[in-house]
PDB file of N, CA and C in Angstrom:
ATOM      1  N   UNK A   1      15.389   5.250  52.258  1.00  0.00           N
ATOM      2  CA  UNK A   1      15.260   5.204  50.810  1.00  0.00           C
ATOM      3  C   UNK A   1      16.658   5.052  50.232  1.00  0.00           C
ATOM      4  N   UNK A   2      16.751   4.333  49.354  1.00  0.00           N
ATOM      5  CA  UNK A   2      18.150   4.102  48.285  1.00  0.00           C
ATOM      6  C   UNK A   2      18.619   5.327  48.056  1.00  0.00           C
ATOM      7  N   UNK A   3      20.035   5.672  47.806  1.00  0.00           N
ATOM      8  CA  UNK A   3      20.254   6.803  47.222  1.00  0.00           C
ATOM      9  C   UNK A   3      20.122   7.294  46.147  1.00  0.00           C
ATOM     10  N   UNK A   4      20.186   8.673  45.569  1.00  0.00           N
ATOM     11  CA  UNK A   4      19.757   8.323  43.971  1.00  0.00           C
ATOM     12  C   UNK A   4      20.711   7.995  43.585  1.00  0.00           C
ATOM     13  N   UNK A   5      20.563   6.820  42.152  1.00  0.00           N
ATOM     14  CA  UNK A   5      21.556   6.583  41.691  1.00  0.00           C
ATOM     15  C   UNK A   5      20.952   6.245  40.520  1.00  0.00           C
ATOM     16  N   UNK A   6      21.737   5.548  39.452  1.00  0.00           N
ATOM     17  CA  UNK A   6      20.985   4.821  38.108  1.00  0.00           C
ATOM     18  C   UNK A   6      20.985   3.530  38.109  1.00  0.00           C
ATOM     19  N   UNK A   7      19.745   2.830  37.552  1.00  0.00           N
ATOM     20  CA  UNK A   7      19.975   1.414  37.530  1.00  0.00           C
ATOM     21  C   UNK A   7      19.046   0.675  36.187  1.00  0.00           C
ATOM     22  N   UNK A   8      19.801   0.313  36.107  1.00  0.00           N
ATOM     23  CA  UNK A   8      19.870  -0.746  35.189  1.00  0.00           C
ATOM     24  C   UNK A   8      18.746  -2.014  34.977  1.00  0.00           C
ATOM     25  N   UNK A   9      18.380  -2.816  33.714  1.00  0.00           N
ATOM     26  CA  UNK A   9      17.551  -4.216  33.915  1.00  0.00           C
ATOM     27  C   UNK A   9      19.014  -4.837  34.848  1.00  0.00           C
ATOM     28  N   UNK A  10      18.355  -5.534  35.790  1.00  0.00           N
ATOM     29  CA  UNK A  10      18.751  -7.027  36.082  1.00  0.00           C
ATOM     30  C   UNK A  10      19.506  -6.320  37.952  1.00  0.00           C
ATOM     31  N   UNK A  11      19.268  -5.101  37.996  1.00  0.00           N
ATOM     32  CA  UNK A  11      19.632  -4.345  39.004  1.00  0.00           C
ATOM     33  C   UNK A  11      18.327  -4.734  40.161  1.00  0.00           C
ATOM     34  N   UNK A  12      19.261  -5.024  41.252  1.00  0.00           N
ATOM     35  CA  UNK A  12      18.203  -4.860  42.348  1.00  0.00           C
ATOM     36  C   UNK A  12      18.221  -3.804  43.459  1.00  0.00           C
ATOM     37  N   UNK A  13      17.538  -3.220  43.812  1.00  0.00           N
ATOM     38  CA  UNK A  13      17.359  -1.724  44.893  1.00  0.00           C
ATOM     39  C   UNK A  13      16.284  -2.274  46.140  1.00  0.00           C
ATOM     40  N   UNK A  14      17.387  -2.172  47.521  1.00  0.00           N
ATOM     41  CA  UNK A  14      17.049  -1.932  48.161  1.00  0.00           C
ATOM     42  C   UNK A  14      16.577  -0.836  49.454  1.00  0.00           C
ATOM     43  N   UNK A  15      15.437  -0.958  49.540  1.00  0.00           N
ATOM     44  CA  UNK A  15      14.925   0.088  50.357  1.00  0.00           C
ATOM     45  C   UNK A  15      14.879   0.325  51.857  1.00  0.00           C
ATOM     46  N   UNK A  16      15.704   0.721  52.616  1.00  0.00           N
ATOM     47  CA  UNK A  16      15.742   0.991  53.959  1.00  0.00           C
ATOM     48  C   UNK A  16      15.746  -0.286  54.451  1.00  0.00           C
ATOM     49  N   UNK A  17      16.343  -1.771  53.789  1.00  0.00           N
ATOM     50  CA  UNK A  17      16.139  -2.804  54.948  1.00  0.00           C
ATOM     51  C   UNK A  17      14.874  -3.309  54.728  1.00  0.00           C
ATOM     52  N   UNK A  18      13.884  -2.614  54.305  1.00  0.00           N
ATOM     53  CA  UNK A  18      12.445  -2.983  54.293  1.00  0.00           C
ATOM     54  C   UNK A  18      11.672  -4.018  53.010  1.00  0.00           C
ATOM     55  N   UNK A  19      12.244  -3.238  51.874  1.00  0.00           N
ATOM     56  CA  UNK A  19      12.075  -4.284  50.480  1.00  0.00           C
ATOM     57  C   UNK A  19      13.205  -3.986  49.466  1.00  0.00           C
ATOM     58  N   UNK A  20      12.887  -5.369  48.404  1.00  0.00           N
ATOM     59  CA  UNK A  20      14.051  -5.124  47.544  1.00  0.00           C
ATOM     60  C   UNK A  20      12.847  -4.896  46.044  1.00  0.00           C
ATOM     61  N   UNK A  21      13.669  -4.157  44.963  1.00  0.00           N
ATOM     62  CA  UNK A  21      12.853  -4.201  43.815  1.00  0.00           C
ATOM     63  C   UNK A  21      13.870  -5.005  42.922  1.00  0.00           C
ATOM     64  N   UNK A  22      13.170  -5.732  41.718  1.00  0.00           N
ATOM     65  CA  UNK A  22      14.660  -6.153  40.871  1.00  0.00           C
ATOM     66  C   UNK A  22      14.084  -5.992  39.783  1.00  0.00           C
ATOM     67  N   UNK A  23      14.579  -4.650  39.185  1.00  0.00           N
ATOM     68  CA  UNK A  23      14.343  -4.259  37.935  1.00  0.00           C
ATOM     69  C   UNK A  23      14.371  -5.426  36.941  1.00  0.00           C
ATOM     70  N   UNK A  24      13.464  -6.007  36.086  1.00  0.00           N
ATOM     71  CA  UNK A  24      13.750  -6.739  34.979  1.00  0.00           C
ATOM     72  C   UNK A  24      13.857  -7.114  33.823  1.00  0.00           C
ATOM     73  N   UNK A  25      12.265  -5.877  33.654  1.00  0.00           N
ATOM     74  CA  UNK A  25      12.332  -5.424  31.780  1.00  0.00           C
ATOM     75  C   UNK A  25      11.728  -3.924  31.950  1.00  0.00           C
ATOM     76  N   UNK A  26      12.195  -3.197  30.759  1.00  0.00           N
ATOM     77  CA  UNK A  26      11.494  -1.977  30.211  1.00  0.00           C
ATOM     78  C   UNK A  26      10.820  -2.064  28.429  1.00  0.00           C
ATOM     79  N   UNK A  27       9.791  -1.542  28.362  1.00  0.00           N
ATOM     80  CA  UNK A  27       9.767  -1.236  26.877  1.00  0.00           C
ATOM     81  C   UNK A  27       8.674  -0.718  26.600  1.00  0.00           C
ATOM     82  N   UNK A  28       8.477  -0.243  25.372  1.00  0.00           N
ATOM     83  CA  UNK A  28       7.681   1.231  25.036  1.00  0.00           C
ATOM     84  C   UNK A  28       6.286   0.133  25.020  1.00  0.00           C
ATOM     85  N   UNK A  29       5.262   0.903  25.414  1.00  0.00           N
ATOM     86  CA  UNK A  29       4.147  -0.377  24.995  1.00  0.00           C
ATOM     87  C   UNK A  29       2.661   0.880  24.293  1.00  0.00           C
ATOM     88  N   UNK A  30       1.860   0.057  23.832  1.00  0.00           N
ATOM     89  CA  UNK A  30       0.787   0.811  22.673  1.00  0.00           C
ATOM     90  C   UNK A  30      -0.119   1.167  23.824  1.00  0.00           C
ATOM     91  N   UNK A  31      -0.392   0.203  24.801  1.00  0.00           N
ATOM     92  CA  UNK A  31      -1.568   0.117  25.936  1.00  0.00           C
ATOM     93  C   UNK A  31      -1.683   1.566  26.542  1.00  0.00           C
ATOM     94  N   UNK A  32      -2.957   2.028  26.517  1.00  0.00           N
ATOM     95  CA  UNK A  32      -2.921   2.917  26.747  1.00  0.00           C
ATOM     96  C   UNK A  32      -4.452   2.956  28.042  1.00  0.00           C
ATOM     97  N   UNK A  33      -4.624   3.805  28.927  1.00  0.00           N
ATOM     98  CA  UNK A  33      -5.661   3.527  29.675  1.00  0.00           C
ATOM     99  C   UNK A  33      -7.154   4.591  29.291  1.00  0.00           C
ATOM    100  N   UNK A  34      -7.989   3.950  29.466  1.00  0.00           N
ATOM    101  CA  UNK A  34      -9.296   4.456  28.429  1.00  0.00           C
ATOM    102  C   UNK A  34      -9.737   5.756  29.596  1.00  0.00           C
ATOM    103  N   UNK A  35      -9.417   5.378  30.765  1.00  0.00           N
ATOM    104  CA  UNK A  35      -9.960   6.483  31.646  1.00  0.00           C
ATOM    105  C   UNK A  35      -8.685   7.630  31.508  1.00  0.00           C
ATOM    106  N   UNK A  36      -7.717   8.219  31.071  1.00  0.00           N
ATOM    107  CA  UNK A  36      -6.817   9.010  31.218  1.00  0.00           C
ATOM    108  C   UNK A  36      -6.716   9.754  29.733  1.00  0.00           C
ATOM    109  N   UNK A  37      -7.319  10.533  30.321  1.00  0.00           N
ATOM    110  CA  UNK A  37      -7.550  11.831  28.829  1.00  0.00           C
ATOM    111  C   UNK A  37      -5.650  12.651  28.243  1.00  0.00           C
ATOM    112  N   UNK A  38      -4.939  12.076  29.039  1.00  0.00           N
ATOM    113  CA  UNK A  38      -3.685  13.067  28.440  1.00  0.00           C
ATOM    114  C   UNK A  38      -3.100  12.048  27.209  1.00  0.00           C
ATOM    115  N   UNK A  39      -3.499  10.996  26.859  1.00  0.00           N
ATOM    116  CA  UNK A  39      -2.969  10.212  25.593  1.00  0.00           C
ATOM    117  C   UNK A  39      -1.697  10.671  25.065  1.00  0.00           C
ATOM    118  N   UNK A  40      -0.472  10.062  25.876  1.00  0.00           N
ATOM    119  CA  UNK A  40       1.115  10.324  25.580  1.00  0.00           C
ATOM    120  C   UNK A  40       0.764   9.625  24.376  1.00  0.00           C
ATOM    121  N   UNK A  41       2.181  10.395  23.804  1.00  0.00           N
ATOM    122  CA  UNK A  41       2.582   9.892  22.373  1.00  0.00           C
ATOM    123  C   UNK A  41       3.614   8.443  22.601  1.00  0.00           C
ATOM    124  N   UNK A  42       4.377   8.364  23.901  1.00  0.00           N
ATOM    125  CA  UNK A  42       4.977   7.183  24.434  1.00  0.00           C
ATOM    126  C   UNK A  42       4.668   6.871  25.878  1.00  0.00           C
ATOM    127  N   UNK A  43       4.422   5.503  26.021  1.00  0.00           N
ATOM    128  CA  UNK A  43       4.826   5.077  27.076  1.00  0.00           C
ATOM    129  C   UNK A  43       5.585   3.715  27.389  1.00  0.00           C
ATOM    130  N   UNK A  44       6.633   4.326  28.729  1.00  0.00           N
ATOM    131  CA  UNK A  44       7.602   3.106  28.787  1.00  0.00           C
ATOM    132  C   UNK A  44       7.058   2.299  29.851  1.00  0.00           C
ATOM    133  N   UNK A  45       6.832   0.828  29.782  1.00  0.00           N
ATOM    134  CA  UNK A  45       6.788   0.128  30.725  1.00  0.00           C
ATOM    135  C   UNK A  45       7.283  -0.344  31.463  1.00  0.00           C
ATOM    136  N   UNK A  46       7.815  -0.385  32.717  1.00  0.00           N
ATOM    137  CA  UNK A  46       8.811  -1.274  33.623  1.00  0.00           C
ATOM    138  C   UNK A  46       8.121  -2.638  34.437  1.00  0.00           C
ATOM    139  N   UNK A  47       8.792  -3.664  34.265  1.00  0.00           N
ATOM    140  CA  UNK A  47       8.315  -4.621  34.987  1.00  0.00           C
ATOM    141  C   UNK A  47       9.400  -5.254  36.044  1.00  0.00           C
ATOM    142  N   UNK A  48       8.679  -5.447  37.317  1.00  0.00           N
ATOM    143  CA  UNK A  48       9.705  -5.136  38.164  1.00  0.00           C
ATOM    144  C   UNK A  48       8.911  -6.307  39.429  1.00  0.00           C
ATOM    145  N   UNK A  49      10.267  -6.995  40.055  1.00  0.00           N
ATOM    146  CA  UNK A  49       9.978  -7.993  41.217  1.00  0.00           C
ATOM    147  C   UNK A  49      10.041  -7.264  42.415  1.00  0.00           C
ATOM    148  N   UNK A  50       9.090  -7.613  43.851  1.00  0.00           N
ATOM    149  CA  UNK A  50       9.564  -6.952  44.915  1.00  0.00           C
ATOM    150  C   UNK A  50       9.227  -7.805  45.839  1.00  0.00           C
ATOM    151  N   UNK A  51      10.177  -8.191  46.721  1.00  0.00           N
ATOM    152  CA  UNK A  51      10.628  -8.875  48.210  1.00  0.00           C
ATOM    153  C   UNK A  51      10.475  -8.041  49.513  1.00  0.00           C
ATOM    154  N   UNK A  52       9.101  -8.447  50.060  1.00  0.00           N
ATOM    155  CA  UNK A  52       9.545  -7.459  51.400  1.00  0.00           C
ATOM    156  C   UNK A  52      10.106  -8.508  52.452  1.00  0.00           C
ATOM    157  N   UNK A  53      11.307  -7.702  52.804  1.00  0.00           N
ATOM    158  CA  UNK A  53      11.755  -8.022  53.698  1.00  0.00           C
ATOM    159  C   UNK A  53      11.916  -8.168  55.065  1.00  0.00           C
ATOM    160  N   UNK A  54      10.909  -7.174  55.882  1.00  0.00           N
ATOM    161  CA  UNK A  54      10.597  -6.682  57.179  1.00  0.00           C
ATOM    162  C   UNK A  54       9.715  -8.286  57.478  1.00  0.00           C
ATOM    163  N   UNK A  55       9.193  -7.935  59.087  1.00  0.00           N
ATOM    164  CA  UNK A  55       8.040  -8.690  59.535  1.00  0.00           C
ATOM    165  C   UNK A  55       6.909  -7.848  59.528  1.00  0.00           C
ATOM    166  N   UNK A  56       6.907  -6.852  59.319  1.00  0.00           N
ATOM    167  CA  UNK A  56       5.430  -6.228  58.877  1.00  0.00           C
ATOM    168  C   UNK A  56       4.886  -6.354  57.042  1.00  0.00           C
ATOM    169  N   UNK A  57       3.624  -5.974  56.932  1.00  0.00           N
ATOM    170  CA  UNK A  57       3.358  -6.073  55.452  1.00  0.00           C
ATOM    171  C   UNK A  57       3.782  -4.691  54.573  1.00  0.00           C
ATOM    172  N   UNK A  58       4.488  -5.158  53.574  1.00  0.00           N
ATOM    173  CA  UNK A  58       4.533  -3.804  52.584  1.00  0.00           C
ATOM    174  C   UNK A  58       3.614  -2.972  51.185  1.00  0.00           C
ATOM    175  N   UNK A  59       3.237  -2.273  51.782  1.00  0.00           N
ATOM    176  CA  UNK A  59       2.572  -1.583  50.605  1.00  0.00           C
ATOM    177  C   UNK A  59       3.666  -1.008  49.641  1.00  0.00           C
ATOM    178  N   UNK A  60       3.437  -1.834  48.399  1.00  0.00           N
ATOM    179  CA  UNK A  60       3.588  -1.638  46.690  1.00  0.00           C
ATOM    180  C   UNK A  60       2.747  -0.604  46.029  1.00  0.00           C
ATOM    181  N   UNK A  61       3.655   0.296  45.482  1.00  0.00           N
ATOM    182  CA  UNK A  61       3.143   1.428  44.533  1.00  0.00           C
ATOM    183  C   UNK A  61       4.018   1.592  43.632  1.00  0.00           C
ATOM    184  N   UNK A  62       3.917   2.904  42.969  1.00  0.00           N
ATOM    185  CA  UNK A  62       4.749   3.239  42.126  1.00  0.00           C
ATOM    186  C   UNK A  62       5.954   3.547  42.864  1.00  0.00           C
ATOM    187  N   UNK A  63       6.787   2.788  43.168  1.00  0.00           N
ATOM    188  CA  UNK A  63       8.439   2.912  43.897  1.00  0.00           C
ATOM    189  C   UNK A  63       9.008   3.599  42.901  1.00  0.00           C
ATOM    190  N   UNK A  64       9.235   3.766  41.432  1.00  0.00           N
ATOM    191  CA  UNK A  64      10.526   3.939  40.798  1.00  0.00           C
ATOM    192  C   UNK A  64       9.842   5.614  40.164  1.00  0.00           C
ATOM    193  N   UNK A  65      11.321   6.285  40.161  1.00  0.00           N
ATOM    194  CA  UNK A  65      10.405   7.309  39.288  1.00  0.00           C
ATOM    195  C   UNK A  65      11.500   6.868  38.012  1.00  0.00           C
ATOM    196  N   UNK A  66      11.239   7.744  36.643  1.00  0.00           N
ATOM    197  CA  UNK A  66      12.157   7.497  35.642  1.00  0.00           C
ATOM    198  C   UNK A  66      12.884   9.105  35.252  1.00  0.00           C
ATOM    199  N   UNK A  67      13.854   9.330  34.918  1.00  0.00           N
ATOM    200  CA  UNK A  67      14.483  10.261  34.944  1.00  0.00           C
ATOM    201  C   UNK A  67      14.988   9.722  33.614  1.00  0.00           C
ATOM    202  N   UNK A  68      15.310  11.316  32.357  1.00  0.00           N
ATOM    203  CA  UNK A  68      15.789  11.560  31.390  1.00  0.00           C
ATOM    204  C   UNK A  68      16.731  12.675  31.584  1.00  0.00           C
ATOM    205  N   UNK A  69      18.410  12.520  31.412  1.00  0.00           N
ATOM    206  CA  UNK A  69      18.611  13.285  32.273  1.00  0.00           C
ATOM    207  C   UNK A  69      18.241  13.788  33.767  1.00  0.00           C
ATOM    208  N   UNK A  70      18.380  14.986  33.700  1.00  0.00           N
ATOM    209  CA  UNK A  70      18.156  15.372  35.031  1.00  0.00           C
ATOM    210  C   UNK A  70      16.539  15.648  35.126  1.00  0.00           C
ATOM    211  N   UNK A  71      15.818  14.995  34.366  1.00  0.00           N
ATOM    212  CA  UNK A  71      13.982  15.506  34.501  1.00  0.00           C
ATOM    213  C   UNK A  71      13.248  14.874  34.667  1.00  0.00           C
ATOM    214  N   UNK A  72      12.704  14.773  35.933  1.00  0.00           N
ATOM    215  CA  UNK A  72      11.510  13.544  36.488  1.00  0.00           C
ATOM    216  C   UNK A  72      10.906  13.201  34.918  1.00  0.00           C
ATOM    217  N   UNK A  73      10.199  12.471  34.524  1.00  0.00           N
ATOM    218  CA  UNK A  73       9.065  11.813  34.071  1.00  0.00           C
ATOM    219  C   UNK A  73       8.325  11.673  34.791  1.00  0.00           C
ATOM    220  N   UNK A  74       6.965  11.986  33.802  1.00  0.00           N
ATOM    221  CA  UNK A  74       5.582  11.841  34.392  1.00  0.00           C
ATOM    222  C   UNK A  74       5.503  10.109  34.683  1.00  0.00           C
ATOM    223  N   UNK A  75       4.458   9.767  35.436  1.00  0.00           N
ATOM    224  CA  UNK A  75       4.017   8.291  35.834  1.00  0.00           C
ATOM    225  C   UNK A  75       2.649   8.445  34.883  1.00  0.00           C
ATOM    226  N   UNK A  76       2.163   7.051  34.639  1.00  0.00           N
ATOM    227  CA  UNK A  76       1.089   7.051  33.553  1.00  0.00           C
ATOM    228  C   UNK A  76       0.770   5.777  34.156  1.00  0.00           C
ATOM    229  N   UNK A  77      -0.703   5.637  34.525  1.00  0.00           N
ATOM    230  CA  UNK A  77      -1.608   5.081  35.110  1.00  0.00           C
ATOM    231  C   UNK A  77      -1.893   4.020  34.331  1.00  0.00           C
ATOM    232  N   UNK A  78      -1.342   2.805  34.082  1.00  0.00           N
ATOM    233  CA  UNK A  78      -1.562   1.941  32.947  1.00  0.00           C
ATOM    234  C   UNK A  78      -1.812   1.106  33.442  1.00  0.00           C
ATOM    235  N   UNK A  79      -1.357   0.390  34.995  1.00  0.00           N
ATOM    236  CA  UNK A  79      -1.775  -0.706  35.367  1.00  0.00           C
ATOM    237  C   UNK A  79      -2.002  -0.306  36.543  1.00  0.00           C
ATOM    238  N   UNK A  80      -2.498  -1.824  37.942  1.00  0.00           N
ATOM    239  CA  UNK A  80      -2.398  -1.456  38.775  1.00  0.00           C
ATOM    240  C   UNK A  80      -1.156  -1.773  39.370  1.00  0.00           C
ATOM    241  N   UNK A  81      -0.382  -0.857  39.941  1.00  0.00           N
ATOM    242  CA  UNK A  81       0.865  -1.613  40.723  1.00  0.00           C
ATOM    243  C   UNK A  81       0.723  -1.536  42.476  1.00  0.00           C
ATOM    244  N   UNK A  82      -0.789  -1.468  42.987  1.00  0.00           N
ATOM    245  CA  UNK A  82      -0.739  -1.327  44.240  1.00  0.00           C
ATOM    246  C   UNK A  82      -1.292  -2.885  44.898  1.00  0.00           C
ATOM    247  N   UNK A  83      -0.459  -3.077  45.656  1.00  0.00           N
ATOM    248  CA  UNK A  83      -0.543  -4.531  46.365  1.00  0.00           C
ATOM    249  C   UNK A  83       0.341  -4.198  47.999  1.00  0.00           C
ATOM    250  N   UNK A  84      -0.303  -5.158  48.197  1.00  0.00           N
ATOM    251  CA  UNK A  84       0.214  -5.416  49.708  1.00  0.00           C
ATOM    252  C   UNK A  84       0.589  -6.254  49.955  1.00  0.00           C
ATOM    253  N   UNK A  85       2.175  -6.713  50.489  1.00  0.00           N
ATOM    254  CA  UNK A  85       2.919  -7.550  50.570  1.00  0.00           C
ATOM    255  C   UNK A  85       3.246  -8.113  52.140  1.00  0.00           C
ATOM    256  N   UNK A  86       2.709  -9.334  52.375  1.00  0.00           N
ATOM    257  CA  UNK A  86       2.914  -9.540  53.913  1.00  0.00           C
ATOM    258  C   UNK A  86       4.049 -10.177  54.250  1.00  0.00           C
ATOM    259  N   UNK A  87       4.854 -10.028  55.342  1.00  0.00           N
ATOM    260  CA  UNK A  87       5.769 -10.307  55.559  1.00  0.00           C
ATOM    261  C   UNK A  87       6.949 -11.241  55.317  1.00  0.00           C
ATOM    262  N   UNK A  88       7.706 -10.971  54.715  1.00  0.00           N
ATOM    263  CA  UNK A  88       8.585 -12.033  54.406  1.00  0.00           C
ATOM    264  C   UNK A  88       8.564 -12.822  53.050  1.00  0.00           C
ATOM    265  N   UNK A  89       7.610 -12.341  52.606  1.00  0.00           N
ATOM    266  CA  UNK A  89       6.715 -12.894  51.223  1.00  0.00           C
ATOM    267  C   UNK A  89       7.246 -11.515  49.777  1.00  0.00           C
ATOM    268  N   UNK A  90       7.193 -12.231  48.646  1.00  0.00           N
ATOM    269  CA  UNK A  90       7.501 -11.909  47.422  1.00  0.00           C
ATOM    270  C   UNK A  90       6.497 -11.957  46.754  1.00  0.00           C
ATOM    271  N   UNK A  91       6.973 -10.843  45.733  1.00  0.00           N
ATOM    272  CA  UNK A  91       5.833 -10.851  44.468  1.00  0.00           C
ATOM    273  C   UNK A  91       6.421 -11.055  42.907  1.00  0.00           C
ATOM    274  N   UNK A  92       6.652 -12.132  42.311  1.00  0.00           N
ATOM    275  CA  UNK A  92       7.282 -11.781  40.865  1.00  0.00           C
ATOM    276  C   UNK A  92       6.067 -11.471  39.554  1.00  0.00           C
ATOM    277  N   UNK A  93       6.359 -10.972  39.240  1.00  0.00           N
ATOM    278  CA  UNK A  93       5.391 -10.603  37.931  1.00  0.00           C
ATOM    279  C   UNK A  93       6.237 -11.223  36.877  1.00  0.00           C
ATOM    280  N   UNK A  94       4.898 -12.259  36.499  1.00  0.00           N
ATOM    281  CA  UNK A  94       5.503 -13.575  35.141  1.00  0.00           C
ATOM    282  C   UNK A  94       5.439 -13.151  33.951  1.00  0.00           C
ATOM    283  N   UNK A  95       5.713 -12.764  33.356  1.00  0.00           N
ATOM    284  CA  UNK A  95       6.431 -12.817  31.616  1.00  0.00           C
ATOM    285  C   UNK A  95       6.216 -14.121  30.919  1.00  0.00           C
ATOM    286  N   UNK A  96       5.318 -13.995  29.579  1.00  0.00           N
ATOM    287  CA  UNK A  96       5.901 -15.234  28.949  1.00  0.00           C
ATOM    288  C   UNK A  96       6.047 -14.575  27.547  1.00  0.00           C
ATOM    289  N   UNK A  97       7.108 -15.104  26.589  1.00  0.00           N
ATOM    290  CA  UNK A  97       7.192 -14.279  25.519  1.00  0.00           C
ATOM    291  C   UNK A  97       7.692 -13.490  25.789  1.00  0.00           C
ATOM    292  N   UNK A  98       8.168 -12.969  26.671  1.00  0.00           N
ATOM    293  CA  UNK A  98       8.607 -11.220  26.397  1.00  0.00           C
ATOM    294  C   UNK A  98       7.117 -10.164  26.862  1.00  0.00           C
ATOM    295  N   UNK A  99       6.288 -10.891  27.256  1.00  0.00           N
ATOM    296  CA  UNK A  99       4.725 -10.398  27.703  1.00  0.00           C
ATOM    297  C   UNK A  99       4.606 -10.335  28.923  1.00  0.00           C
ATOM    298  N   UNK A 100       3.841  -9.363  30.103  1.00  0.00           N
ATOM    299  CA  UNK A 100       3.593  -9.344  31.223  1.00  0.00           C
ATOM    300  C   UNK A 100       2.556  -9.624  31.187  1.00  0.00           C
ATOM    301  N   UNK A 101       1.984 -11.154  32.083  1.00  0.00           N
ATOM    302  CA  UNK A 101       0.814 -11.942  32.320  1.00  0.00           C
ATOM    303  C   UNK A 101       0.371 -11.887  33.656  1.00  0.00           C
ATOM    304  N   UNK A 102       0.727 -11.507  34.539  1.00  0.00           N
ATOM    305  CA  UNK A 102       0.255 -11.661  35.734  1.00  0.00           C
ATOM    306  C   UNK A 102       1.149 -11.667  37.342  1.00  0.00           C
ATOM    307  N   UNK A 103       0.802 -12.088  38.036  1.00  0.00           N
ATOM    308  CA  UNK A 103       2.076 -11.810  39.182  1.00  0.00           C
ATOM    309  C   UNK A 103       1.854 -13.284  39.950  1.00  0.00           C
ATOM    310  N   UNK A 104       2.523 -13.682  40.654  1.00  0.00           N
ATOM    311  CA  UNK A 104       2.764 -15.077  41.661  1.00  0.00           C
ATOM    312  C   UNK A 104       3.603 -14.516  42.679  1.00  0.00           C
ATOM    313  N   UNK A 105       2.925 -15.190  43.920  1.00  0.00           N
ATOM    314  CA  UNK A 105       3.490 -14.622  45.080  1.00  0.00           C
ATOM    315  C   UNK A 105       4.272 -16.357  45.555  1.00  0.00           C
ATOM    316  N   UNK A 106       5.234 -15.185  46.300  1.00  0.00           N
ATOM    317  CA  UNK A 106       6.231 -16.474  46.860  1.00  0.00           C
ATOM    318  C   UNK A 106       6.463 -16.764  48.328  1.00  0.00           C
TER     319      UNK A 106
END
């Protein structure tokens, strides 16, 4: 695992050799999920590329946590971010507008 550290949009983190993430946008969004009864007053979105790099396939989850200061943040179930990435193969998640539309594998 990366060490902790802070990072930035446009930052990429790699993980043990195995995958890379490349942070690319954050921002507060209204979307909220109809099955999750705790209805935050905010939530931040991250949209984020990931490259596995190994010859085996990588399972995609929630990789990032977010920290304010020194205090985890909760994760909030808004999309799905679980995929499976087979070897050697990429996933970018497309933007148009400033909008997250979907993902294309590479």
């Amino acid at each position: 695992m990366a060490a902790k550290k802070s990072y930035k949009i446009g930052d990429t983190i790699t993980f043990e050799g195995v995958a890379e993430i490349t942070i690319k946008s954050a921002e507060f969004t209204d979307q909220r999920n109809q099955f999750d009864k705790s209805n935050p007053e905010r939530v931040l979105k991250v949209i984020y590329d990931v490259k596995n790099l190994s010859d085996k396939d990588y399972l995609v989850s929630s990789e990032l946590s977010l920290y304010v200061g020194s205090k985890k943040m909760e994760s909030y179930p808004n999309e799905n971010t679980i995929q499976n990435i087979s070897a050697l193969r990429q996933i970018v998640l497309v933007e148009r507008n400033s909008e997250y539309v979907g993902s294309e594998w590479h």
